[in-house]
C-alpha atoms as a PDB file:
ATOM      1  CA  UNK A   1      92.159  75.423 100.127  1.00  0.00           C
ATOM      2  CA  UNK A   2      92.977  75.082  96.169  1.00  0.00           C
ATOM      3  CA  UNK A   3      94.990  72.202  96.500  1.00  0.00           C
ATOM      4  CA  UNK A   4      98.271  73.920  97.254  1.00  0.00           C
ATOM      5  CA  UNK A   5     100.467  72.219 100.484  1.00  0.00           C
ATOM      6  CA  UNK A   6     103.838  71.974 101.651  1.00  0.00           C
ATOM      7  CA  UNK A   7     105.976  69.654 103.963  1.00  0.00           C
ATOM      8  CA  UNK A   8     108.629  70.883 106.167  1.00  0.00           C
ATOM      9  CA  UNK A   9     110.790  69.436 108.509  1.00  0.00           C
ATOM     10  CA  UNK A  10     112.519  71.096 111.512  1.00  0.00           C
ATOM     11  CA  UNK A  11     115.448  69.625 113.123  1.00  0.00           C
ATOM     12  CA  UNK A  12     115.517  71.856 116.119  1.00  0.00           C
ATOM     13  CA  UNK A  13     112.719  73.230 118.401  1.00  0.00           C
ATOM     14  CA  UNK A  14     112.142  76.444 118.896  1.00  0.00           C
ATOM     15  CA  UNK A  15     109.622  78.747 117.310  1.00  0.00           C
ATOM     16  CA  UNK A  16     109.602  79.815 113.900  1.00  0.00           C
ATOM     17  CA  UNK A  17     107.797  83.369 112.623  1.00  0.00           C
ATOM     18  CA  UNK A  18     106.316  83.715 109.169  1.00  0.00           C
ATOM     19  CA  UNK A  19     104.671  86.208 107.279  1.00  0.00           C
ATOM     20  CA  UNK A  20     102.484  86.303 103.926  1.00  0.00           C
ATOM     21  CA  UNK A  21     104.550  89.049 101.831  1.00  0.00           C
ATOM     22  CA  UNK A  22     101.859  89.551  99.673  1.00  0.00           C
ATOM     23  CA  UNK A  23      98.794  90.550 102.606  1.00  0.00           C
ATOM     24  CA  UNK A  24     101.297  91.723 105.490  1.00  0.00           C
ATOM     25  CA  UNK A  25      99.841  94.369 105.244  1.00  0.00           C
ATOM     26  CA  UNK A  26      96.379  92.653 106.400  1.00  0.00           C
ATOM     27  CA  UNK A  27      98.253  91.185 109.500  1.00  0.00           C
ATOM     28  CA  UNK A  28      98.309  87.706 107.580  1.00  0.00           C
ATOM     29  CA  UNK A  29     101.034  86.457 110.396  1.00  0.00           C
ATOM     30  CA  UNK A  30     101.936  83.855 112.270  1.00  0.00           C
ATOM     31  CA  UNK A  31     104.111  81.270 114.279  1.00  0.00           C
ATOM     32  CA  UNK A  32     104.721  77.391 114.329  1.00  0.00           C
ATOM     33  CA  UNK A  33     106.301  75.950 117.783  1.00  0.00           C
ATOM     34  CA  UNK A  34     108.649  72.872 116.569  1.00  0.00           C
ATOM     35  CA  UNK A  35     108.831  71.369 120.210  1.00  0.00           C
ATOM     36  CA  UNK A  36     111.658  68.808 121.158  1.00  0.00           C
ATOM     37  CA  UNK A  37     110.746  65.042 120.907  1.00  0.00           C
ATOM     38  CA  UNK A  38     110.617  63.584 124.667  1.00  0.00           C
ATOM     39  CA  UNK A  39     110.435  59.894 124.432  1.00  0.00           C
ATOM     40  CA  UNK A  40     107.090  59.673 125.590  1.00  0.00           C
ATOM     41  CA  UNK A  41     105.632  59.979 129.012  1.00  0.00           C
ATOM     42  CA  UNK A  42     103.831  63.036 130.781  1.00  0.00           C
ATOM     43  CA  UNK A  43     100.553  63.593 130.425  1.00  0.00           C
ATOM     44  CA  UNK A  44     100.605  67.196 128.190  1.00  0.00           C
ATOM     45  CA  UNK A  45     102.126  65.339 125.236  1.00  0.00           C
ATOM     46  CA  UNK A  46     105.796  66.512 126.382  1.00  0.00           C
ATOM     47  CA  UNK A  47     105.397  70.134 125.553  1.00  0.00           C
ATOM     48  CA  UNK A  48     106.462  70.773 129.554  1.00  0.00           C
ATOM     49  CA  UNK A  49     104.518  73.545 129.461  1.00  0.00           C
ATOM     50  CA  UNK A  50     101.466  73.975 132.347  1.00  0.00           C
ATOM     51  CA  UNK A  51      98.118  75.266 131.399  1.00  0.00           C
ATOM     52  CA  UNK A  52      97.064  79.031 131.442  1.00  0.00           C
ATOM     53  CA  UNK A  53      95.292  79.676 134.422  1.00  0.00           C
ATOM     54  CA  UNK A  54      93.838  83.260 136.117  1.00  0.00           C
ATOM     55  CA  UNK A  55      96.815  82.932 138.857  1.00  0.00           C
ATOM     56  CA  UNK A  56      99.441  84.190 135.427  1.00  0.00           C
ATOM     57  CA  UNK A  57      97.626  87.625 135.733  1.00  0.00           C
ATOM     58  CA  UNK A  58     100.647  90.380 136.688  1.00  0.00           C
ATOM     59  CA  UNK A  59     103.663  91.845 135.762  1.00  0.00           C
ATOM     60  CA  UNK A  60     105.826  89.464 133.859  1.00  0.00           C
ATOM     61  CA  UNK A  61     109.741  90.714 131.976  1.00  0.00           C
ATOM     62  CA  UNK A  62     112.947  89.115 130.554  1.00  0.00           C
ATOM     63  CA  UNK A  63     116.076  89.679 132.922  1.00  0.00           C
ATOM     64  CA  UNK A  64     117.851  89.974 129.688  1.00  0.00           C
ATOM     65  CA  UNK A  65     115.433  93.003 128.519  1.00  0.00           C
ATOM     66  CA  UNK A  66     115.234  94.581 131.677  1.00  0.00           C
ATOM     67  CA  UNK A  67     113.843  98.027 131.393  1.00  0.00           C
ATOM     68  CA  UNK A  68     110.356  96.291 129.144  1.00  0.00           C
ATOM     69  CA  UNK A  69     107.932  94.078 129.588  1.00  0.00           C
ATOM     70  CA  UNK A  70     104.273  92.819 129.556  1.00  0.00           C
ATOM     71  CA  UNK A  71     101.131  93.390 132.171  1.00  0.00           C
ATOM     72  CA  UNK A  72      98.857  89.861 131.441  1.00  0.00           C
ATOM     73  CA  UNK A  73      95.388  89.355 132.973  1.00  0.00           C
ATOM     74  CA  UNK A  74      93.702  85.985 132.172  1.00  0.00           C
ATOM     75  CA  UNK A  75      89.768  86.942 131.679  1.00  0.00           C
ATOM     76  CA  UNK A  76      87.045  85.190 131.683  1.00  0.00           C
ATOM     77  CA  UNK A  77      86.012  82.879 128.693  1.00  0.00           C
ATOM     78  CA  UNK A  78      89.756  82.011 128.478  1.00  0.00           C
ATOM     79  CA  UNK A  79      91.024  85.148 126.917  1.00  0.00           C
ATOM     80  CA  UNK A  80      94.051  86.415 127.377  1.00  0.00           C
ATOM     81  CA  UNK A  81      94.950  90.551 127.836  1.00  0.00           C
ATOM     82  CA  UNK A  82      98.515  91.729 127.258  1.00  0.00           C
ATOM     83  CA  UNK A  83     100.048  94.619 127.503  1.00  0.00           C
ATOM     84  CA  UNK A  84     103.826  95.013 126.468  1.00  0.00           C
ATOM     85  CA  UNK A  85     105.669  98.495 127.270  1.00  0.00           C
ATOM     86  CA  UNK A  86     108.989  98.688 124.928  1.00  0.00           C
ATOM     87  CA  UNK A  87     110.384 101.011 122.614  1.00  0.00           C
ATOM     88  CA  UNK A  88     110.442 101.591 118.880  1.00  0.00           C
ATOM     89  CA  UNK A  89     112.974  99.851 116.824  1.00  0.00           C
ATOM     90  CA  UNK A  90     115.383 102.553 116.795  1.00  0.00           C
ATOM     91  CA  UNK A  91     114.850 103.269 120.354  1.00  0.00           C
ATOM     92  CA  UNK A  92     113.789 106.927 120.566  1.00  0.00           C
ATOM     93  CA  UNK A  93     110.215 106.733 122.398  1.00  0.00           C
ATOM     94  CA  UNK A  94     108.101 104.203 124.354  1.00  0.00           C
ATOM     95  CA  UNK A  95     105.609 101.943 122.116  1.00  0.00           C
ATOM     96  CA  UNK A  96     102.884 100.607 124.335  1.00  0.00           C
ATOM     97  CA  UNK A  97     101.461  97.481 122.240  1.00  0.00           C
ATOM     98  CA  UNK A  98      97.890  96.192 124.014  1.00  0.00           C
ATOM     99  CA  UNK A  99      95.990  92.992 122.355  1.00  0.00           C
ATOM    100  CA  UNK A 100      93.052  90.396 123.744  1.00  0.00           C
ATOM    101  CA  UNK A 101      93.555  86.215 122.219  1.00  0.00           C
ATOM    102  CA  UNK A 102      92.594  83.303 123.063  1.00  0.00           C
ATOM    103  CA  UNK A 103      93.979  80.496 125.592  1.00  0.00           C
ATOM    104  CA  UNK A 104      93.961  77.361 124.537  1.00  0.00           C
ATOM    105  CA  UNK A 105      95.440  74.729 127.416  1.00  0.00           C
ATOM    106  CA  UNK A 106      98.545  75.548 127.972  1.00  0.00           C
ATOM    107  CA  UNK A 107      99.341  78.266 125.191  1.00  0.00           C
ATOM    108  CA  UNK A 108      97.713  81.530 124.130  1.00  0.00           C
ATOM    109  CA  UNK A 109      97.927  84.061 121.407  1.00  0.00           C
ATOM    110  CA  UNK A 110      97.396  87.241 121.537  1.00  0.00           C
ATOM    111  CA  UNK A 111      96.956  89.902 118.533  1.00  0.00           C
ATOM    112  CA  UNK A 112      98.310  93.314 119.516  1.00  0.00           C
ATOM    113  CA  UNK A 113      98.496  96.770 118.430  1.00  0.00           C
ATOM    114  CA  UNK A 114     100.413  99.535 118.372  1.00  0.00           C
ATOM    115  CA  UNK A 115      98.738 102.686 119.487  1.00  0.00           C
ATOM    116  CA  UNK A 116      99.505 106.224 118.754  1.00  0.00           C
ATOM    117  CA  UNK A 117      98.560 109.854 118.730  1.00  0.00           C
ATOM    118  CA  UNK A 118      98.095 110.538 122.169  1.00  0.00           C
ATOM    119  CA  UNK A 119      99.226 113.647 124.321  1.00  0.00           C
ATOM    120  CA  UNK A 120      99.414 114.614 127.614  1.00  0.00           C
ATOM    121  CA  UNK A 121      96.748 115.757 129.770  1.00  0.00           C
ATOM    122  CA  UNK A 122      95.227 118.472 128.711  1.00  0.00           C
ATOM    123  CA  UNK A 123      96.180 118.136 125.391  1.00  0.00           C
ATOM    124  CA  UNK A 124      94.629 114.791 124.745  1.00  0.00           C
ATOM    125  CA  UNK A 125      92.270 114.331 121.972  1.00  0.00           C
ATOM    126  CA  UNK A 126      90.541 110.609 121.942  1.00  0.00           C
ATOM    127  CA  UNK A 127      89.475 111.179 117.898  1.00  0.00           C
ATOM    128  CA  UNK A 128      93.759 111.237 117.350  1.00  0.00           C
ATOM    129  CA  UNK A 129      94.382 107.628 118.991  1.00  0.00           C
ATOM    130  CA  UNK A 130      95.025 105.145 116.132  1.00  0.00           C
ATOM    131  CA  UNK A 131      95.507 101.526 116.790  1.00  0.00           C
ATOM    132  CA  UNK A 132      97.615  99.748 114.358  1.00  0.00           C
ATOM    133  CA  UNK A 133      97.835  95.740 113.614  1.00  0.00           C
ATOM    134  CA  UNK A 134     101.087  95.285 115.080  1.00  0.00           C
ATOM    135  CA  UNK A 135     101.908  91.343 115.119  1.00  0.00           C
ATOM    136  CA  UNK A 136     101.241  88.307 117.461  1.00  0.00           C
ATOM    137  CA  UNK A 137     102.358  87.008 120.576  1.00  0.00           C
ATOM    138  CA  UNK A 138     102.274  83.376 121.714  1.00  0.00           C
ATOM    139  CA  UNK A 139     102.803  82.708 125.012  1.00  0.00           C
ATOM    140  CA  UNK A 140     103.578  79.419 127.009  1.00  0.00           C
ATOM    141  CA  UNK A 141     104.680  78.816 130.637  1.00  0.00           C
ATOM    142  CA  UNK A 142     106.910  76.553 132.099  1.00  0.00           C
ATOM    143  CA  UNK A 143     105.414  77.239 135.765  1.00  0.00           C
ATOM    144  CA  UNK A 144     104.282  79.607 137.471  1.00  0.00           C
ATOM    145  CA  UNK A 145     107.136  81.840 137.371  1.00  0.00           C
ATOM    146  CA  UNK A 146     108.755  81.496 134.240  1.00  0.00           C
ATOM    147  CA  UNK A 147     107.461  81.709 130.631  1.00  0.00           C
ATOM    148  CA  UNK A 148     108.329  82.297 126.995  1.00  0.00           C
ATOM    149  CA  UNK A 149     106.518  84.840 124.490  1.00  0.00           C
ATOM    150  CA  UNK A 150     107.493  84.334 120.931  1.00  0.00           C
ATOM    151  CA  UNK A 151     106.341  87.735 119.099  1.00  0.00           C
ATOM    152  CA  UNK A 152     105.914  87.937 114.926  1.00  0.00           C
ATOM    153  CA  UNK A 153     105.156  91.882 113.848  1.00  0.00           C
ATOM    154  CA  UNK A 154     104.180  92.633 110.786  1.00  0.00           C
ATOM    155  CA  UNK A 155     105.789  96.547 111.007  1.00  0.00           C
ATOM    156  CA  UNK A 156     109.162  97.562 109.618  1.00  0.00           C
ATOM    157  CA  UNK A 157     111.883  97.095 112.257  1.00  0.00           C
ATOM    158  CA  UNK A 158     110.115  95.220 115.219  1.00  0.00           C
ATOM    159  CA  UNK A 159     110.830  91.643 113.166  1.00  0.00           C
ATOM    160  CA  UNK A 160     110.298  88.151 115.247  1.00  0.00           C
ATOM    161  CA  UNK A 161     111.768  87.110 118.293  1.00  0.00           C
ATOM    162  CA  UNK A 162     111.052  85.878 121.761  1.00  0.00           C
ATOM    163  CA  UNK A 163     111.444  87.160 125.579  1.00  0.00           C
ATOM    164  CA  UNK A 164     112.374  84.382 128.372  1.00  0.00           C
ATOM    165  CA  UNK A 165     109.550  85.553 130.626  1.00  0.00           C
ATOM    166  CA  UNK A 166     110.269  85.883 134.647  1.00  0.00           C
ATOM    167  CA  UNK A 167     107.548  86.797 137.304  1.00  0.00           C
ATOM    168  CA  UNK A 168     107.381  90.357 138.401  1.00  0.00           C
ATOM    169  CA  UNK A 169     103.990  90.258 140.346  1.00  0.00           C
ATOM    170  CA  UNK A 170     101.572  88.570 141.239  1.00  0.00           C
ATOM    171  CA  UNK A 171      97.828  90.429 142.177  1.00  0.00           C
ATOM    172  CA  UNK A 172      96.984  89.900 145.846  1.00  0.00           C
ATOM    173  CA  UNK A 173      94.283  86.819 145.944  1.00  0.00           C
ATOM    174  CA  UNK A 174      95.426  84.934 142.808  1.00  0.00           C
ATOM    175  CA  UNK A 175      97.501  81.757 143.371  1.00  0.00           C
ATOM    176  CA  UNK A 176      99.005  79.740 140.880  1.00  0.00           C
ATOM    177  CA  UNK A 177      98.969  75.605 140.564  1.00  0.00           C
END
């Protein structure tokens, strides 16, 4: 906006999280997807990935992270819920990070938060829930069983990464292309 830019080249594909050090703390985060050169052909511009469609709803986890993963439901207006269940960074409780974004074709992005301050029935107390800006999540399927979510949190210790997604389930009804 004031004149500043910047040119980068990336030799490899993959994705590649950034952060604004100076307004983190504002969730100023995000992702760029570098994807491989194809030599033309296909009609989605090469990306091989298919578009985001209501039959992705369900329960979707890496093999590699077994004992984690995400509940997705494609809504209406193409938004996009997800739901991860993992653990902190050093592993001593469950984090539960929830978010609503946007699909656009054949990717979506989702912002989550962590939430906290609950307790067990019947010690709950709704005014002690706090939501925090956690980070994004970009998500992109290959079909309609396998997928890839690149994350980028802005909190101490949960860094950038990504899960190879696999199908878990699928809700009764929904069928995907």
């Amino acid at each position: 906006r004031n004149g500043l830019s910047d040119t980068l080249t990336f030799n490899t594909a993959g994705v590649i999280g950034y952060v604004c050090d100076v307004h983190v703390s504002m969730g100023m985060v995000g992702s760029i997807t570098v994807q491989a050169g194809t030599g033309g052909g296909g009609g989605g511009g090469g990306s091989g990935n298919v578009p985001i469609t209501s039959g992705f709803s369900g329960a979707w986890y890496d093999p590699n992270q077994s004992g984690q993963g995400l509940f997705l439901e494609v809504l209406p207006n193409n938004q996009l819920m997800a739901a991860w269940y993992a653990f902190t960074p050093d592993g001593t409780q469950q984090a539960w990070l929830t978010g609503l974004g946007t699909i656009t074709n054949d990717t979506a992005v989702v912002n989550e938060y962590l939430t906290t301050g609950g307790a067990w029935i019947p010690n709950f107390d709704p005014s002690r829930i706090v939501n925090t800006p956690w980070g994004t999540l970009t998500f992109t399927f290959t079909d309609c069983n396998h997928g890839l979510v690149d994350f980028v949190s802005t909190l101490p210790g949960y860094g950038s990464n990504h899960m190879d997604l696999t199908r878990l389930t699928q809700p009764v009804g929904l069928t995907c292309p």
